[in-house]
Protein backbone atom coordinates (compact mmCIF):
# COMPACT_ATOMS: atom_id res chain seq x y z
CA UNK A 1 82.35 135.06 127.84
CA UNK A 2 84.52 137.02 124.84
CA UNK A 3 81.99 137.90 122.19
CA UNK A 4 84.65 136.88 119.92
CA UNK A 5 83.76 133.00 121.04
CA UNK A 6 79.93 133.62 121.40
CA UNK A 7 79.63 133.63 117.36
CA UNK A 8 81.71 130.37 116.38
CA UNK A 9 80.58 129.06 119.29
CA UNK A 10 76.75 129.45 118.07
CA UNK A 11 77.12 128.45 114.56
CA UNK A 12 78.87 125.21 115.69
CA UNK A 13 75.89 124.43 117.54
CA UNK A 14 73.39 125.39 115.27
CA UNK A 15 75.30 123.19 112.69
CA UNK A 16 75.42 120.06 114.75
CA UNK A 17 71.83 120.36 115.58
CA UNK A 18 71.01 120.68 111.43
CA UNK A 19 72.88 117.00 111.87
CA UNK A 20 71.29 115.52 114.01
CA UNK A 21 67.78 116.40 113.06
CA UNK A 22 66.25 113.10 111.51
CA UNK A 23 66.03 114.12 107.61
CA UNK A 24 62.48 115.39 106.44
CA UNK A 25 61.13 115.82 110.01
CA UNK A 26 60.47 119.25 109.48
CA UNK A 27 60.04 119.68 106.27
CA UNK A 28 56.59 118.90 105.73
CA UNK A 29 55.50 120.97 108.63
CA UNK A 30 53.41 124.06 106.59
CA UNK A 31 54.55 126.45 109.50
CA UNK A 32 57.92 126.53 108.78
CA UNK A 33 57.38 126.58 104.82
CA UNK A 34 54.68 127.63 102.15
CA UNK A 35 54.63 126.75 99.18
CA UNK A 36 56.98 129.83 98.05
CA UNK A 37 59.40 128.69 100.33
CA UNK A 38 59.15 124.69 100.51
CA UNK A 39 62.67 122.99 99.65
CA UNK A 40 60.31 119.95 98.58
CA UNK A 41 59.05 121.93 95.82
CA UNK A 42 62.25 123.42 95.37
CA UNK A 43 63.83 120.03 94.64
CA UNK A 44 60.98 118.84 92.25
CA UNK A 45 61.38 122.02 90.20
CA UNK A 46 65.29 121.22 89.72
CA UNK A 47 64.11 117.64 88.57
CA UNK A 48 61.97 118.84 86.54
CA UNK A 49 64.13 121.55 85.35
CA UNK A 50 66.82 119.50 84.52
CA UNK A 51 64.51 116.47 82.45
CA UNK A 52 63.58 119.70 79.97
CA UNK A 53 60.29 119.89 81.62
CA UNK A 54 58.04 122.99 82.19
CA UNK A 55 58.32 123.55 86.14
CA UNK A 56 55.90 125.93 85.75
CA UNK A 57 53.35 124.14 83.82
CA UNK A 58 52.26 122.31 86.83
CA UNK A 59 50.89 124.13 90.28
CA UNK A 60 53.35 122.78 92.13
CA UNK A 61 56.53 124.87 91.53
CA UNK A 62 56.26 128.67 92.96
CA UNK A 63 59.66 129.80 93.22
CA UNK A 64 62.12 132.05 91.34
CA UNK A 65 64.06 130.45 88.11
CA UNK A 66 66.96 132.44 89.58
CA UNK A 67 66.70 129.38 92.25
CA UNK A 68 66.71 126.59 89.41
CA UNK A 69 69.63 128.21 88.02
CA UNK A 70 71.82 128.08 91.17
CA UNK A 71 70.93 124.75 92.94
CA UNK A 72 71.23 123.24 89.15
CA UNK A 73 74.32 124.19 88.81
CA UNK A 74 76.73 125.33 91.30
CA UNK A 75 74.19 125.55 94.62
CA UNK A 76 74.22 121.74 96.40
CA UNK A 77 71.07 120.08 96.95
CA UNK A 78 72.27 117.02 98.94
CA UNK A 79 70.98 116.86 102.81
CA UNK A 80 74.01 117.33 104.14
CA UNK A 81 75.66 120.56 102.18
CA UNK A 82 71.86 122.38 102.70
CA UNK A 83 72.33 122.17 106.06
CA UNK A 84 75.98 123.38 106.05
CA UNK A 85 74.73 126.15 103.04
CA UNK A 86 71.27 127.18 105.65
CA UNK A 87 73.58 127.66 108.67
CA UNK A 88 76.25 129.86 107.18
CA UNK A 89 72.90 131.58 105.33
CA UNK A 90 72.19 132.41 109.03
CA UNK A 91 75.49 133.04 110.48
CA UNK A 92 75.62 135.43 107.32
CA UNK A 93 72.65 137.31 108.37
CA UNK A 94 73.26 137.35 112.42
CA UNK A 95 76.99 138.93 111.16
CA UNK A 96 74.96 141.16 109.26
CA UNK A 97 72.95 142.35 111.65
CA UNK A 98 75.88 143.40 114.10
CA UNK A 99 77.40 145.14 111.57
CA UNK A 100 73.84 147.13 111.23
CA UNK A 101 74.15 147.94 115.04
CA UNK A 102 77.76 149.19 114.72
CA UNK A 103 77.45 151.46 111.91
CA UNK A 104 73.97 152.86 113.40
CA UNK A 105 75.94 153.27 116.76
CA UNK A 106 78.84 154.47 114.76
CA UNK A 107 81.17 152.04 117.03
CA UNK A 108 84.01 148.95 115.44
CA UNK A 109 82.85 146.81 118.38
CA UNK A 110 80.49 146.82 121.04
CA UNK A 111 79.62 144.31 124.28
CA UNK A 112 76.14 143.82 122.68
CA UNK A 113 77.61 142.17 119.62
CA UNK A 114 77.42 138.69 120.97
CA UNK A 115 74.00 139.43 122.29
CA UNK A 116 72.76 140.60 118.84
CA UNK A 117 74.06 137.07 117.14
CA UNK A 118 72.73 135.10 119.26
CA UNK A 119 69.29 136.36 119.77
CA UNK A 120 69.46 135.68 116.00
CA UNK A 121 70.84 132.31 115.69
CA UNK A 122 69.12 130.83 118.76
CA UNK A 123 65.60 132.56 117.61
CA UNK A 124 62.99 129.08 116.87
CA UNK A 125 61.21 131.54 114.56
CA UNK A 126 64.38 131.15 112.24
CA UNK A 127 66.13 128.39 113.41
CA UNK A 128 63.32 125.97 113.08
CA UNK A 129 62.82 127.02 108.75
CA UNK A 130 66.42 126.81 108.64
CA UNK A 131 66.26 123.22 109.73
CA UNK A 132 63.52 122.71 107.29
CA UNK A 133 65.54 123.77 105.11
CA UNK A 134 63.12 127.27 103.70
CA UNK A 135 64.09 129.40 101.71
CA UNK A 136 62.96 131.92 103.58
CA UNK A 137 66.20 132.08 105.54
CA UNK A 138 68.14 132.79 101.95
CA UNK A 139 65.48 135.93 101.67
CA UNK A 140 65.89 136.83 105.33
CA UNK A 141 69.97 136.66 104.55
CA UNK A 142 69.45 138.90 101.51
CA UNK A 143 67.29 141.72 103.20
CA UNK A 144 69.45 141.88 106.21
CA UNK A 145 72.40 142.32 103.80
CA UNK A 146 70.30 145.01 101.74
CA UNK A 147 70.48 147.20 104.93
CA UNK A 148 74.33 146.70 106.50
CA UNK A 149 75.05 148.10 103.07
CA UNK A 150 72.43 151.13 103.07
CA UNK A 151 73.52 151.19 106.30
CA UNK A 152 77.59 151.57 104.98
CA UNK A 153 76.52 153.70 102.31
CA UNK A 154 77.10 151.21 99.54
CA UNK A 155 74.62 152.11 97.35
CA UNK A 156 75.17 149.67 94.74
CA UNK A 157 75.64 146.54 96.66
CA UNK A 158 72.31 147.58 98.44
CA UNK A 159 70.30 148.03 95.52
CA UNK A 160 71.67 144.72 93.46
CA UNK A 161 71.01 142.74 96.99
CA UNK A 162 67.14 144.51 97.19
CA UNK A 163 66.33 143.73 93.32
CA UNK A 164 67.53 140.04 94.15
CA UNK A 165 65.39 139.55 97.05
CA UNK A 166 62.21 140.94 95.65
CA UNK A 167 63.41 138.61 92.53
CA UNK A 168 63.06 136.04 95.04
CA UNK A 169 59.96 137.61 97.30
CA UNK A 170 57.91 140.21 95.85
CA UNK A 171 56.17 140.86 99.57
CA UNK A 172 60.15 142.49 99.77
CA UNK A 173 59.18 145.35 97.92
CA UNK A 174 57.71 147.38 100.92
CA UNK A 175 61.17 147.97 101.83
CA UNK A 176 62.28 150.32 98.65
CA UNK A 177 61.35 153.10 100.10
CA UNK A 178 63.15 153.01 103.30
CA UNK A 179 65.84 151.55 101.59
CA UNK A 180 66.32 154.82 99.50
CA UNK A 181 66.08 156.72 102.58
CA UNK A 182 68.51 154.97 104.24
CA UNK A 183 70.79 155.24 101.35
CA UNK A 184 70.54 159.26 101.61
CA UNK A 185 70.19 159.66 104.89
CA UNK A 186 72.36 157.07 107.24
CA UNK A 187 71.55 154.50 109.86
CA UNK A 188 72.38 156.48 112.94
CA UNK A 189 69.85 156.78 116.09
CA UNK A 190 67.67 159.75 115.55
CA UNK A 191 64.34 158.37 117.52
CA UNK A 192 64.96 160.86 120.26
CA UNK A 193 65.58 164.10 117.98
CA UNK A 194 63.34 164.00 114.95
CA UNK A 195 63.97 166.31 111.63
CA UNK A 196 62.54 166.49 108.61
CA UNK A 197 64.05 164.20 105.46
CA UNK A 198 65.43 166.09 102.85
CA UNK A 199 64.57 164.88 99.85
CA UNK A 200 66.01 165.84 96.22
CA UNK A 201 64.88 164.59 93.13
CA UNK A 202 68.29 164.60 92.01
CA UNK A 203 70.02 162.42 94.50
CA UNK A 204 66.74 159.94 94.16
CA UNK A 205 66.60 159.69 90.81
CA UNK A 206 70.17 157.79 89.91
CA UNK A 207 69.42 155.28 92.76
CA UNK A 208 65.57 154.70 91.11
CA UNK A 209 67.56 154.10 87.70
CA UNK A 210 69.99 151.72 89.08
CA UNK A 211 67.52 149.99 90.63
CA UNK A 212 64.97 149.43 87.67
CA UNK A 213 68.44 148.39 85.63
CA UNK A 214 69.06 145.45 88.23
CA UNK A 215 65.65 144.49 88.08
CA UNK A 216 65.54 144.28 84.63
CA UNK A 217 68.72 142.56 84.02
CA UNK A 218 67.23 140.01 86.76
CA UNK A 219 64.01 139.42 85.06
CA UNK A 220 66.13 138.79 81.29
CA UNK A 221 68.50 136.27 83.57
CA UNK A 222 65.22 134.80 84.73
CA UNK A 223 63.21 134.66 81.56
CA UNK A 224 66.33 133.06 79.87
CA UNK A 225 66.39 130.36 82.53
CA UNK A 226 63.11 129.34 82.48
CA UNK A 227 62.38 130.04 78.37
CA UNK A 228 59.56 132.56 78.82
CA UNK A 229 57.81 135.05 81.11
CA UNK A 230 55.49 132.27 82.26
CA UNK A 231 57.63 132.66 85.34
CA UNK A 232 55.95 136.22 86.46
CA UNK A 233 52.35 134.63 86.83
CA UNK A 234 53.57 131.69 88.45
CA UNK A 235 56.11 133.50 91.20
CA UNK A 236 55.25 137.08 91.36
CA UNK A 237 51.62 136.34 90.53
CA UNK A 238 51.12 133.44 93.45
CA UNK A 239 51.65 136.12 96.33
CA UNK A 240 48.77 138.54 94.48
CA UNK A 241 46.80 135.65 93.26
CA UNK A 242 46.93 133.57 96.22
CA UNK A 243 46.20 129.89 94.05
CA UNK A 244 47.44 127.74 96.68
CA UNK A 245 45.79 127.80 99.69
CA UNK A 246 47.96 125.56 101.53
CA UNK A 247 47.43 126.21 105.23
CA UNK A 248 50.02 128.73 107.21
CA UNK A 249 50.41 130.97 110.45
CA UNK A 250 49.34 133.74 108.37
CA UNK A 251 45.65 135.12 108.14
CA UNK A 252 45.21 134.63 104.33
CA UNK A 253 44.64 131.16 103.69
CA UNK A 254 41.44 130.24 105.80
CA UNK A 255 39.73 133.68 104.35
CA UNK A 256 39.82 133.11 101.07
CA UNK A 257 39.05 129.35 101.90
CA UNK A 258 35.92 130.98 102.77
CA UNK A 259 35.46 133.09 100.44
CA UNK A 260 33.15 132.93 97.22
CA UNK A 261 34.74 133.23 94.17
CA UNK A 262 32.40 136.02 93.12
CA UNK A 263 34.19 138.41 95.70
CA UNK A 264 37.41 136.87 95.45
CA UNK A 265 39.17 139.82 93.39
CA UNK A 266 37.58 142.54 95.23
CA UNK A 267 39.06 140.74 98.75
CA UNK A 268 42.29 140.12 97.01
CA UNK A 269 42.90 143.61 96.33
CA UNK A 270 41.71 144.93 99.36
CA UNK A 271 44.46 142.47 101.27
CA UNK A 272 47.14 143.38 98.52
CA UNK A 273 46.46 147.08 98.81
CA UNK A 274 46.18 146.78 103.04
CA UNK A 275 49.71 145.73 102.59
CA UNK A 276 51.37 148.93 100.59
CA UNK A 277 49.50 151.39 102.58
CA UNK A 278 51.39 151.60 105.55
CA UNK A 279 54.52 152.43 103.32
CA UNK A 280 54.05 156.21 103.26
CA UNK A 281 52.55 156.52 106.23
CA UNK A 282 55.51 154.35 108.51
CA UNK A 283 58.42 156.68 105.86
CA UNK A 284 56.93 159.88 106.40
CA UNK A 285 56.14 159.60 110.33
CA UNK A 286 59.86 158.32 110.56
CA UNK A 287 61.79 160.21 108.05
CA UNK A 288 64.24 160.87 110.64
CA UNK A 289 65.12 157.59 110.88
CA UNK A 290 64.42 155.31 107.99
CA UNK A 291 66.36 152.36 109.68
CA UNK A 292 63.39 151.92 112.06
CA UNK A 293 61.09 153.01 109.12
CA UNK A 294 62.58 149.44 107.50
CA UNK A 295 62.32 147.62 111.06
CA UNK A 296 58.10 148.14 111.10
CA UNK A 297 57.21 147.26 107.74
CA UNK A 298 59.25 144.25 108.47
CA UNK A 299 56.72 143.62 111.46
CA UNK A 300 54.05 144.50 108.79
CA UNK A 301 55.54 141.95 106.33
CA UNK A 302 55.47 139.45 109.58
CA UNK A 303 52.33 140.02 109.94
CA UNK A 304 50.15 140.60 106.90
CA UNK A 305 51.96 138.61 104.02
CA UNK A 306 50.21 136.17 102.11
CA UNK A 307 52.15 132.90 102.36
CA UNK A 308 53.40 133.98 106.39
CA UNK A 309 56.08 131.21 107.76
CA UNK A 310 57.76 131.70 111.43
CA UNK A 311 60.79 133.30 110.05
CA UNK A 312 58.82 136.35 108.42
CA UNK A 313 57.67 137.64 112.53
CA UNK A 314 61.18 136.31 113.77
CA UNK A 315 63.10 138.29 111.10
CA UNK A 316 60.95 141.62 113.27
CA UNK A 317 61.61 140.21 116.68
CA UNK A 318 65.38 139.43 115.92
CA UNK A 319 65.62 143.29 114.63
CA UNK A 320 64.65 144.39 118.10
CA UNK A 321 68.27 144.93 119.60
CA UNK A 322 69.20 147.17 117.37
CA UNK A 323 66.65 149.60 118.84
CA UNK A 324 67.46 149.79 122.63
CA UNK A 325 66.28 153.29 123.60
CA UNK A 326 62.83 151.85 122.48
CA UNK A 327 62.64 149.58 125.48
CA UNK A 328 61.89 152.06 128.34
CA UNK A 329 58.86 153.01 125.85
CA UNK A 330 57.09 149.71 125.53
CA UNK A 331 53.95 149.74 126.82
CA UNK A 332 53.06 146.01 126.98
CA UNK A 333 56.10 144.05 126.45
CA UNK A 334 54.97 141.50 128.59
CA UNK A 335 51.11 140.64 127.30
CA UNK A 336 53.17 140.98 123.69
CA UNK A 337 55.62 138.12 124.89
CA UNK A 338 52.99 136.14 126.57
CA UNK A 339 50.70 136.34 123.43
CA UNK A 340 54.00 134.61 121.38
CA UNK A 341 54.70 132.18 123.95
CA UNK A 342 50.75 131.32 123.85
CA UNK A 343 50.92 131.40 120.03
CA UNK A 344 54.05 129.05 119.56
CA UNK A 345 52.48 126.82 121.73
CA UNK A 346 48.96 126.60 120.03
CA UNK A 347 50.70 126.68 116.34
CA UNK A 348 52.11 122.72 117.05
CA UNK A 349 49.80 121.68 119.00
CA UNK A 350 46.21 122.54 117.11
CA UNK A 351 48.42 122.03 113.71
CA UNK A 352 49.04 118.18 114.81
CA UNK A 353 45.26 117.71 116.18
CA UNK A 354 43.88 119.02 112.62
CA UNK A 355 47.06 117.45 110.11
CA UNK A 356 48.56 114.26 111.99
CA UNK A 357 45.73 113.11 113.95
CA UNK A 358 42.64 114.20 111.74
CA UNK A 359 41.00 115.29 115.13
CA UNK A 360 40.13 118.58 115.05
CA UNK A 361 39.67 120.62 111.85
CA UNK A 362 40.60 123.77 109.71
CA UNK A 363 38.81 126.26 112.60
CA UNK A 364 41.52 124.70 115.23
CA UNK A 365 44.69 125.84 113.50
CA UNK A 366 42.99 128.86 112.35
CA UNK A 367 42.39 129.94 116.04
CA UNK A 368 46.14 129.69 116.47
CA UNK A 369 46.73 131.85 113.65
CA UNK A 370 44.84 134.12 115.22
CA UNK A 371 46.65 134.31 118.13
CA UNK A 372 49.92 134.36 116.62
CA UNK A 373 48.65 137.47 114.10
CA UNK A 374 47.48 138.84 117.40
CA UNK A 375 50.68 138.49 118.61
CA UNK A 376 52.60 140.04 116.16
CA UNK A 377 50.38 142.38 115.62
CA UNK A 378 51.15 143.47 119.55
CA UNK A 379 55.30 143.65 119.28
CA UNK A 380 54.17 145.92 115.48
CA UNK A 381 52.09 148.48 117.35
CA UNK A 382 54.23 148.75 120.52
CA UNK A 383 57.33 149.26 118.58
CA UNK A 384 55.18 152.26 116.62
CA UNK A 385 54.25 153.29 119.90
CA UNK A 386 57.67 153.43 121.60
CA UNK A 387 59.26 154.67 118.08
CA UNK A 388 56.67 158.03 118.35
CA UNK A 389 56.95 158.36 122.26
CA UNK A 390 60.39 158.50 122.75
CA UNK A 391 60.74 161.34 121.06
CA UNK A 392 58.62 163.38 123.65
CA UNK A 393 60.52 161.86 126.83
CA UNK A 394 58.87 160.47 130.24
CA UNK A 395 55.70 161.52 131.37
CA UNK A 396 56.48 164.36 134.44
CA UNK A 397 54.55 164.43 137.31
CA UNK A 398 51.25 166.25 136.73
CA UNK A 399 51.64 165.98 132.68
CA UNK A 400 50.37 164.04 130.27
CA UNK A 401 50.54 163.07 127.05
CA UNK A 402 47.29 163.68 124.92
CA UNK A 403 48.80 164.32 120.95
CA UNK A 404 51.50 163.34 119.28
């Protein structure tokens, strides 16, 4: 089939299945939203919001007053026009991401472009939070957009689209640094044929200024929405602080369930810190190519973020495309895919016994987070693996590999 028809053809269905979803099915289901992301508590900070009440003053309301602002005013909020506004917010990002693999194979078109989409719009990781209408997709739109322009070499765009989504998700902030690199560098392949980065203070230093002046003008636009900088505690401080402890797929939540509240800083830094020190290391080992540098510490983020929904590890998986000279270099593509096919089938199932049914307990749907972190945890340390081998070529006859 024309790629040309694959997209349209894709989005149409992915729009007429939004319809025909019985409203609210999925949107209580804590796998496909936390309580960052929940369009539930989205809508009850609008109402409150908009009776000149404190959404904040309550610990129900998590998310950014940059999202108050919009669906207040000129974002809809009806069931209908969220399902039309989640599916284009998808169809924007699967576009987005073929761009990504035309400017890093420096082509207009390719074949793969209709392969690209659709292992993006038919992915359940994403599809299934779009239906539940997250806003995760919205943040998984954003980043995606952050790199096609890195990627063009639009270093403004890139850098107002980055400050918006770590507005939005602060998690998002991992990706600065391969953003910058990208920005100075380019997207193009060079896994095979590493070289050091050349870095200059004076080409980094403009794009650190801009940044900071987007953030800042989005933190005044959020303080003025929501009347103070009670905001920061209550959205940038619920992903450090971890207050609700709503259950999730990630590996957060039944720890610190656990967990005495003696030790609870200690443990909360140690998870917090766990998360920014694979930064350097993934940059530096990957200078020569900071587009895959951005690919694994969005497997980290799918992996080790606090409030963890199925479109954090399907935003990784759905990258995978764009890196095809990986494949031959996987070393257990298989048990990895078996583990997520497991996983997705222990998430419902273990998640219904312990929730809907009130026969099994927390240790049930724990078990399947597990799993699932196993799982991800696989695809994030085979794509390392295949990133660093590939580089050295197949093993000859006789040879072998024992450094790297």
């Amino acid at each position: 089939m024309d790629s040309g028809l694959v997209f349209p053809l894709l989005v149409a269905g992915r729009l007429l299945l939004a319809f025909n979803i019985p409203p609210d099915t999925l949107k209580y289901d804590q796998q496909l939203s936390s309580p960052l992301t929940s369009h539930l508590r989205l809508q009850e900070g609008i109402f409150l919001y908009l009776n000149n009440i404190d959404p904040y003053s309550g610990g129900v309301f998590y998310q950014s007053p940059l999202f108050l602002s919009l669906f207040s005013t000129i974002l809809p909020t009806s069931r209908v026009a969220c399902s039309i506004l989640w599916t284009l917010c998808d169809a924007i990002g699967a576009l987005a991401l073929v761009r990504i693999w035309r400017f890093r194979q420096r082509v207009a078109s390719s074949t793969r472009d209709g392969l690209i989409a659709a292992l993006y719009l038919l992915n359940p990781y994403l599809s299934l939070p779009a239906f539940a209408l997250s806003t995760s997709t919205i943040d998984n739109t954003l980043t995606l957009l952050t790199l096609m322009f890195a990627s063009q070499g639009k270093k403004s765009l890139s850098l107002l689209t980055l400050a918006f989504v770590i507005q939005l998700s602060l998690s998002s902030i991992l990706l600065l640094v391969p953003i910058f690199m990208l920005l100075l560098s380019g997207p193009v392949s060079h896994l095979a044929s590493p070289h050091p980065f050349s870095f200059s203070a004076k080409r980094v230093l403009p794009l650190l200024i801009e940044f900071i002046t987007y953030s800042i003008v989005l933190m005044i636009a959020s303080t003025t929405v929501s009347g103070s900088w009670a905001w920061i505690p209550k959205t940038w401080g619920v992903s450090l602080g971890l207050p609700d402890l709503t259950p999730n797929p990630g590996l957060w939540w039944y720890f610190f369930t656990e967990m005495f509240d003696h030790f609870r800083p200690f443990f909360l830094m140690v998870f917090s810190v766990h998360l920014i020190i694979y930064i350097f290391p993934i940059c530096i080992k990957f200078q020569h190519d900071p587009l895959y540098a951005a690919f694994l510490l969005t497997g980290v983020l799918g992996t080790f973020k606090a409030y963890l929904t199925l479109s954090d590890p399907g935003l990784f998986l759905s990258m995978m495309p764009l890196f095809p000279e990986i494949y031959p270099y996987l070393a257990h593509p298989i048990v990895t895919g078996l583990l997520h096919l497991h996983a997705s089938l222990l998430l419902p199932l273990f998640h219904h016994l312990w929730i809907s049914q009130g026969t099994g307990n927390a240790n049930f749907f724990y078990a399947s987070t597990l799993v699932f972190g196993m799982a991800n945890g696989a695809a994030l340390v085979d794509c390392t693996w295949a990133g660093l081998r590939i580089a050295i070529g197949r093993n000859k006859e006789g040879y072998e590999v024992v450094q790297e």
